[in-house]
Protein backbone atom coordinates (compact mmCIF):
# COMPACT_ATOMS: atom_id res chain seq x y z
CA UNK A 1 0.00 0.00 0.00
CA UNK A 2 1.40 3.10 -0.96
CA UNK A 3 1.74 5.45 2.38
CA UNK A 4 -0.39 8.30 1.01
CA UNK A 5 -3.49 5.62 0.77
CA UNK A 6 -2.21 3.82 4.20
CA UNK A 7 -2.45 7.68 5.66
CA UNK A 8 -5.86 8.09 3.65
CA UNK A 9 -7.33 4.52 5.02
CA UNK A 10 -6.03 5.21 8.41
CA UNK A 11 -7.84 8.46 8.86
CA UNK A 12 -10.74 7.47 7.63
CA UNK A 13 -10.89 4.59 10.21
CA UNK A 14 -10.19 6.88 13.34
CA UNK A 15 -12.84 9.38 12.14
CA UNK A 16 -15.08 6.19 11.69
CA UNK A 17 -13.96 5.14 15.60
CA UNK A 18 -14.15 8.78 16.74
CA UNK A 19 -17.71 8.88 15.54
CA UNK A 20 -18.78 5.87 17.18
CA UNK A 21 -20.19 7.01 19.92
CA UNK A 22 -22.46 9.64 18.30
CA UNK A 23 -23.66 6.81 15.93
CA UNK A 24 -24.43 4.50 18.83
CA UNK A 25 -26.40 6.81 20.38
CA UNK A 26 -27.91 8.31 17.14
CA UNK A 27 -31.30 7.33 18.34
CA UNK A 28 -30.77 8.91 21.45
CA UNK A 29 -29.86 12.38 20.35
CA UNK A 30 -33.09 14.25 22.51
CA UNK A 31 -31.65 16.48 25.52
CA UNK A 32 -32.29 14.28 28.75
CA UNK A 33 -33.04 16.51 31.79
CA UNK A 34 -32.20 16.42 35.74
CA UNK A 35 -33.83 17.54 38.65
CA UNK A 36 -31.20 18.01 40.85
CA UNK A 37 -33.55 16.91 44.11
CA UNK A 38 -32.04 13.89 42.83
CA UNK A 39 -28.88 14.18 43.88
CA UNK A 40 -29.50 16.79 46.79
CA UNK A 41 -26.62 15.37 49.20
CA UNK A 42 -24.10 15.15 46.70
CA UNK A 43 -24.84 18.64 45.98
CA UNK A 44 -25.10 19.81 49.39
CA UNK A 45 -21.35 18.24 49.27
CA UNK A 46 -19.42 18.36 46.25
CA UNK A 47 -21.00 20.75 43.70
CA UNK A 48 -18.67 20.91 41.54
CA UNK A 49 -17.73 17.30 41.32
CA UNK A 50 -21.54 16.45 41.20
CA UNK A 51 -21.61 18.78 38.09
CA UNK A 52 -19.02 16.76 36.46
CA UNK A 53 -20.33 13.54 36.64
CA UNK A 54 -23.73 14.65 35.57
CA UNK A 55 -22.05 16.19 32.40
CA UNK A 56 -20.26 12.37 32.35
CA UNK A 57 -23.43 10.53 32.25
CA UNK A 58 -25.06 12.71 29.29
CA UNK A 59 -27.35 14.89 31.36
CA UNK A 60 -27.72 18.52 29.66
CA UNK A 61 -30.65 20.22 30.77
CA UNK A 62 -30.20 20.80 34.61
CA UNK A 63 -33.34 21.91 37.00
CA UNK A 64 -31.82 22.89 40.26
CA UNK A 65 -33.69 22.36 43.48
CA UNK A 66 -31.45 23.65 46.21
CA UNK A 67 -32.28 27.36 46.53
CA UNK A 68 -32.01 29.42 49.63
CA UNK A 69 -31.18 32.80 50.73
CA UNK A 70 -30.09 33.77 47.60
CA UNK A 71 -27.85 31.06 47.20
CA UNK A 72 -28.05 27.88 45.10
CA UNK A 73 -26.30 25.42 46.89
CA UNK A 74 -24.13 27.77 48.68
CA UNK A 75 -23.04 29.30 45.20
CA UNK A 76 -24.05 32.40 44.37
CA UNK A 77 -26.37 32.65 41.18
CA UNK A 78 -23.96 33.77 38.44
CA UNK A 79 -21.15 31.82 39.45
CA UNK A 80 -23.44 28.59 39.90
CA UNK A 81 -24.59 29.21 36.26
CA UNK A 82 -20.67 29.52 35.03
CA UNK A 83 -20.49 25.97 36.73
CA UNK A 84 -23.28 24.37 34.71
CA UNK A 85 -22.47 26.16 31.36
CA UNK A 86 -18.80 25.02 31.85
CA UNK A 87 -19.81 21.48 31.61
CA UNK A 88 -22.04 21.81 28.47
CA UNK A 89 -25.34 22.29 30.19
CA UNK A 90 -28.19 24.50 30.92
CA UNK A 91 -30.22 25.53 33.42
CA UNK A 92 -33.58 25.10 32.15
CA UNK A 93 -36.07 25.76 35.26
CA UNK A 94 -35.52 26.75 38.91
CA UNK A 95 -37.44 24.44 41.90
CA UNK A 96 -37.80 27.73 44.56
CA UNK A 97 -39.95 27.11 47.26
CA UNK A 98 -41.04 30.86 47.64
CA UNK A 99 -43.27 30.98 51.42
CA UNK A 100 -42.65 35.14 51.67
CA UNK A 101 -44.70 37.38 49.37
CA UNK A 102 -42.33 40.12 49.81
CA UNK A 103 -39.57 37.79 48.47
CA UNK A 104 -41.23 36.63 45.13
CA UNK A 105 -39.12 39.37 43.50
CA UNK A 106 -35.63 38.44 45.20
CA UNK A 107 -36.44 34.90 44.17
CA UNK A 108 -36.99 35.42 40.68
CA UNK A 109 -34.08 38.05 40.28
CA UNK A 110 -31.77 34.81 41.42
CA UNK A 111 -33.75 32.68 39.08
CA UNK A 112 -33.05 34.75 35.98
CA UNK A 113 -29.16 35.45 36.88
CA UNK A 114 -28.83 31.77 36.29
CA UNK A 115 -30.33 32.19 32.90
CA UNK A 116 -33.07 30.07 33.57
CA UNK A 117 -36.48 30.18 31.25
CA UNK A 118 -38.60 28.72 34.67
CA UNK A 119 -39.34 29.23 37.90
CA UNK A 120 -41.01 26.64 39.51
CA UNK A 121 -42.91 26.29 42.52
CA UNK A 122 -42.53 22.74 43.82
CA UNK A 123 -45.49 22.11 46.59
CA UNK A 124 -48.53 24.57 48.07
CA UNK A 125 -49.32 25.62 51.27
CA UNK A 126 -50.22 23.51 53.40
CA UNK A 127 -53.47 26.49 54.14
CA UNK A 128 -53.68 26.35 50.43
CA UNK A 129 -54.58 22.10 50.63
CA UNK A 130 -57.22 23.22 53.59
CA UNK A 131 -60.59 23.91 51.07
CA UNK A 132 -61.64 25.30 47.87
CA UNK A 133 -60.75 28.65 48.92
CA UNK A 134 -57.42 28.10 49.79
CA UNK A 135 -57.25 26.70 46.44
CA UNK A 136 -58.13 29.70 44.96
CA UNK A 137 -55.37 31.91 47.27
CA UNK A 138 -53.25 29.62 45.38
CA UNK A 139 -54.13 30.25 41.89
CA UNK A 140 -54.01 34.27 42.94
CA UNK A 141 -50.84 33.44 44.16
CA UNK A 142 -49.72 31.58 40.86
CA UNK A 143 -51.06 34.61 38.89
CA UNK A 144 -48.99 37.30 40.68
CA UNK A 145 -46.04 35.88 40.67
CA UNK A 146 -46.44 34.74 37.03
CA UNK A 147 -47.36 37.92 36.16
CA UNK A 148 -43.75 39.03 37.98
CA UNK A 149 -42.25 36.58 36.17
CA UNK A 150 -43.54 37.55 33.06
CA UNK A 151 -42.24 40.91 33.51
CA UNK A 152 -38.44 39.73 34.34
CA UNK A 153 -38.59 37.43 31.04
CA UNK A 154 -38.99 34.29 32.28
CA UNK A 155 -42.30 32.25 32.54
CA UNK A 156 -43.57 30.92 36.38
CA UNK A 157 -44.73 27.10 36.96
CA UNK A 158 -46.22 24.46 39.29
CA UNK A 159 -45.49 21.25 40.08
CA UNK A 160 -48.07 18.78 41.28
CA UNK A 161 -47.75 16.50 44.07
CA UNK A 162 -50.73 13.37 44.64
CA UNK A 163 -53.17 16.19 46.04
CA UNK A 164 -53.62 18.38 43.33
CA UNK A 165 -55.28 15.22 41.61
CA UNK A 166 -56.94 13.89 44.45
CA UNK A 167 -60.52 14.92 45.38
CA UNK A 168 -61.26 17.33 47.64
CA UNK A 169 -64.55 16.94 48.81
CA UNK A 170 -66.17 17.08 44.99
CA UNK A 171 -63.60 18.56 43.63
CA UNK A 172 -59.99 17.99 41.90
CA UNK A 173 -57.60 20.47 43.29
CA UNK A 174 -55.98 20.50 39.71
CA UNK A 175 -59.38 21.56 38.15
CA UNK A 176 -59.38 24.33 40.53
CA UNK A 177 -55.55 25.53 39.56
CA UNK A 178 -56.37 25.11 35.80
CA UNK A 179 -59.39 27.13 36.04
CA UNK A 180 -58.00 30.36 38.48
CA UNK A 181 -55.06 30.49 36.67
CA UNK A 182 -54.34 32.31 33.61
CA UNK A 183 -52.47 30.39 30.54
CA UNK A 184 -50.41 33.13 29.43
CA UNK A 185 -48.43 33.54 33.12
CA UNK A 186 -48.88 30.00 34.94
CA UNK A 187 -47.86 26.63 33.34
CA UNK A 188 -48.02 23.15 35.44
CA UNK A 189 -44.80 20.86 35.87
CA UNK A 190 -46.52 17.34 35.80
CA UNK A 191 -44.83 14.61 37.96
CA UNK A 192 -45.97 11.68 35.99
CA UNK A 193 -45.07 9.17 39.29
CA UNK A 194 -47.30 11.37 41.31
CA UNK A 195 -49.61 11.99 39.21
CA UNK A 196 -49.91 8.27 38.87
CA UNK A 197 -50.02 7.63 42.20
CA UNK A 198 -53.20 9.41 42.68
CA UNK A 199 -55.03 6.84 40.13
CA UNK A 200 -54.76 9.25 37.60
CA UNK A 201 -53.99 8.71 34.18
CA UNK A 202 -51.31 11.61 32.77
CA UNK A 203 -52.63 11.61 29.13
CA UNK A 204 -56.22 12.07 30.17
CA UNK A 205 -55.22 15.75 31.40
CA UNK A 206 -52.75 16.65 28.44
CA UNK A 207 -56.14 16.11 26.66
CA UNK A 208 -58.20 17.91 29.18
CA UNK A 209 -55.85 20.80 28.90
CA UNK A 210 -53.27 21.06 26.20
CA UNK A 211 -50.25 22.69 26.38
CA UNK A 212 -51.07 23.49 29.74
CA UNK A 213 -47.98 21.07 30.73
CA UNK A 214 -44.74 22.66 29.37
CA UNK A 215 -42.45 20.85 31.78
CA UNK A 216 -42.57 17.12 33.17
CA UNK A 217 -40.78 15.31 35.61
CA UNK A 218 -40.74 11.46 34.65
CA UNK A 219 -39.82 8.76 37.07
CA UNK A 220 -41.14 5.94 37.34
CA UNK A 221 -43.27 4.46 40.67
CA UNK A 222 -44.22 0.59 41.79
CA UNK A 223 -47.76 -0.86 42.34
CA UNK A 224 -47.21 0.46 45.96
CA UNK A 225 -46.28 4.27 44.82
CA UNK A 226 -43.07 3.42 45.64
CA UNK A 227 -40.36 5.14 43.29
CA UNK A 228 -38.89 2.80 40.99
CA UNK A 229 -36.19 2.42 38.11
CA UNK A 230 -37.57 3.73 34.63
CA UNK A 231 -39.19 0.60 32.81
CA UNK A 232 -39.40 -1.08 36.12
CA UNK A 233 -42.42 0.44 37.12
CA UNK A 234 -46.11 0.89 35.53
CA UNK A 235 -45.73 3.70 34.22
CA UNK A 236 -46.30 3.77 29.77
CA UNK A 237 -43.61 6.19 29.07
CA UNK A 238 -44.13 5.22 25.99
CA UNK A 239 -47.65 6.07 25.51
CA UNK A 240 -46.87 9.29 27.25
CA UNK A 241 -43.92 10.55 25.28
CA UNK A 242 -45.96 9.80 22.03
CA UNK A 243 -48.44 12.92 23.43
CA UNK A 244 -45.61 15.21 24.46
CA UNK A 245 -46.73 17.69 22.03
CA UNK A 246 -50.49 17.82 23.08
CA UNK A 247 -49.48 18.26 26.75
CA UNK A 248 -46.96 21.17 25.83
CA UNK A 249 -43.82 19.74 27.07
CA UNK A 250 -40.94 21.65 25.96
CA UNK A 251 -38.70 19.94 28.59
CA UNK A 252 -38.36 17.31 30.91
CA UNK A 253 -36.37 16.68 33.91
CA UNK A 254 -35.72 12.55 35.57
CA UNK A 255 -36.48 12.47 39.44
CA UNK A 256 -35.59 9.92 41.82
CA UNK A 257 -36.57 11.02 45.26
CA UNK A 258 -34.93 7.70 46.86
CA UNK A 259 -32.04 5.44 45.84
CA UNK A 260 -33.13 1.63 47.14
CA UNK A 261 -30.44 -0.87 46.58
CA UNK A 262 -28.68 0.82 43.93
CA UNK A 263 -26.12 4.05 44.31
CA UNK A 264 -27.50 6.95 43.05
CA UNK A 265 -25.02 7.48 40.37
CA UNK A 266 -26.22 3.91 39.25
CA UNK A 267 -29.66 5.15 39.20
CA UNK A 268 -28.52 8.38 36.82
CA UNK A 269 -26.75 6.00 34.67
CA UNK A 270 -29.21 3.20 34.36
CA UNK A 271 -32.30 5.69 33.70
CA UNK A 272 -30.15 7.71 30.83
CA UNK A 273 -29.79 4.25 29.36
CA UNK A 274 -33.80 3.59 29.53
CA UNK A 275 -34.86 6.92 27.73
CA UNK A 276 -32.13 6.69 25.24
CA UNK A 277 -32.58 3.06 24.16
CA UNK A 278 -36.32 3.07 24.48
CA UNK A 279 -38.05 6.36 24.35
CA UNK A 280 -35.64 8.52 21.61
């Protein structure tokens, strides 16, 4: 062989090797999400190493979950974004439990200096759960500080626990939400485990209100609403991806509230594997 072909051939079969792992996950391409409740101790430890291996796995669109005082994880807001961006992610949505009225606008400042496009809030009141009118505090609630949102560039959510679809005397609390809150400046995170949980059936409110659901978080939960390894579970991801666009979903984020068995960092790896091999 004459070296200019033996330099040719010998190219093209490291291109061909250093392409490999792009064409093994061709069918896997989609952005896979993280809510980083997930791995809330290794955060509360190690954030930048917890970063890194997140990058490692294949994670890229990060939902933090650890605000507080200004603070995300003890970083301040700009610098924790530099973290993420450095590892070729983005912060997609903020989890900020906001409990002070007065601090709705200090909340979403630090939201937006990550460069966020959400800000989520993750559970009610518990006065909010109390009746129909405390349901309807909430949605007020929802409104004003979507309306703040709005007005800072970003959009404000909510995520749903088992309550929000579980009656309330006659009524669904989620009914009540959808109703009182206005469209254009409140959209709903749905926990498809929870949601589950409740009896409910995920696809039967993407049709009841579409594109109401711009964000998901998808785990996966057991016959005793247990969390459990995607695929391991009863939940039809399948089914459910297939009506992403009806619900609204722009982006989604895996959860795992509790590691049983397995290491956490097993979990991560084991559910990127599920949604790459058998959703995308």
């Amino acid at each position: 062989m004459r070296r200019r072909d033996f330099i040719r051939n010998t190219a093209l079969a490291a291109s061909a090797v250093s392409m490999f792992p792009l064409m093994a996950h061709a069918k896997g391409c989609q952005k896979i999400g993280l809510n980083l409740w997930t791995v809330r101790d290794m955060m509360n430890k190690d954030v930048a190493g917890t970063l890194d291996l997140l990058a490692e796995i294949g994670y890229k669109w990060i939902e933090p979950a650890g605000y507080n005082n200004g603070l995300f994880y003890g970083t301040k807001p700009s610098k924790f974004k530099q973290l993420v961006d450095d590892r070729g992610m983005e912060i997609i949505s903020n989890h900020t439990n906001i409990t002070d009225d007065n601090k709705i606008d200090e909340t979403l400042d630090a939201v937006v200096e990550t460069g966020a496009k959400y800000a989520v809030l993750p559970l009610l009141r518990d006065e909010w759960e109390a009746n129909l009118d405390g349901l309807k505090k909430a949605a007020e609630f929802l409104n004003i500080a979507g309306e703040k949102a709005r007005e800072k560039g970003i959009k404000f959510g909510f995520h749903n626990h088992t309550f929000e679809f579980s009656k309330l005397g006659n009524t669904l609390p989620i009914d009540v939400l959808m109703a009182e809150t206005d469209p254009k400046l409140v959209t709903f995170e749905m926990d498809l485990a929870w949601t589950t949980a409740a009896g409910k059936d995920p696809i039967e409110f993407f049709k009841k209100y579409p594109g109401r659901f711009e964000l998901w978080h998808v785990k996966d939960t057991n016959k005793e609403n247990k969390d459990e390894i995607l695929g391991l579970g009863r939940i039809d991801f399948k089914a459910i991806f297939e009506e992403k666009k009806l619900s609204g979903m722009k982006y989604f984020f895996v959860e795992k509230d509790y590691a049983r068995n397995k290491s956490v960092e097993e979990i991560l790896k084991i559910n990127m594997e599920y949604l790459r091999n058998n959703i995308f």
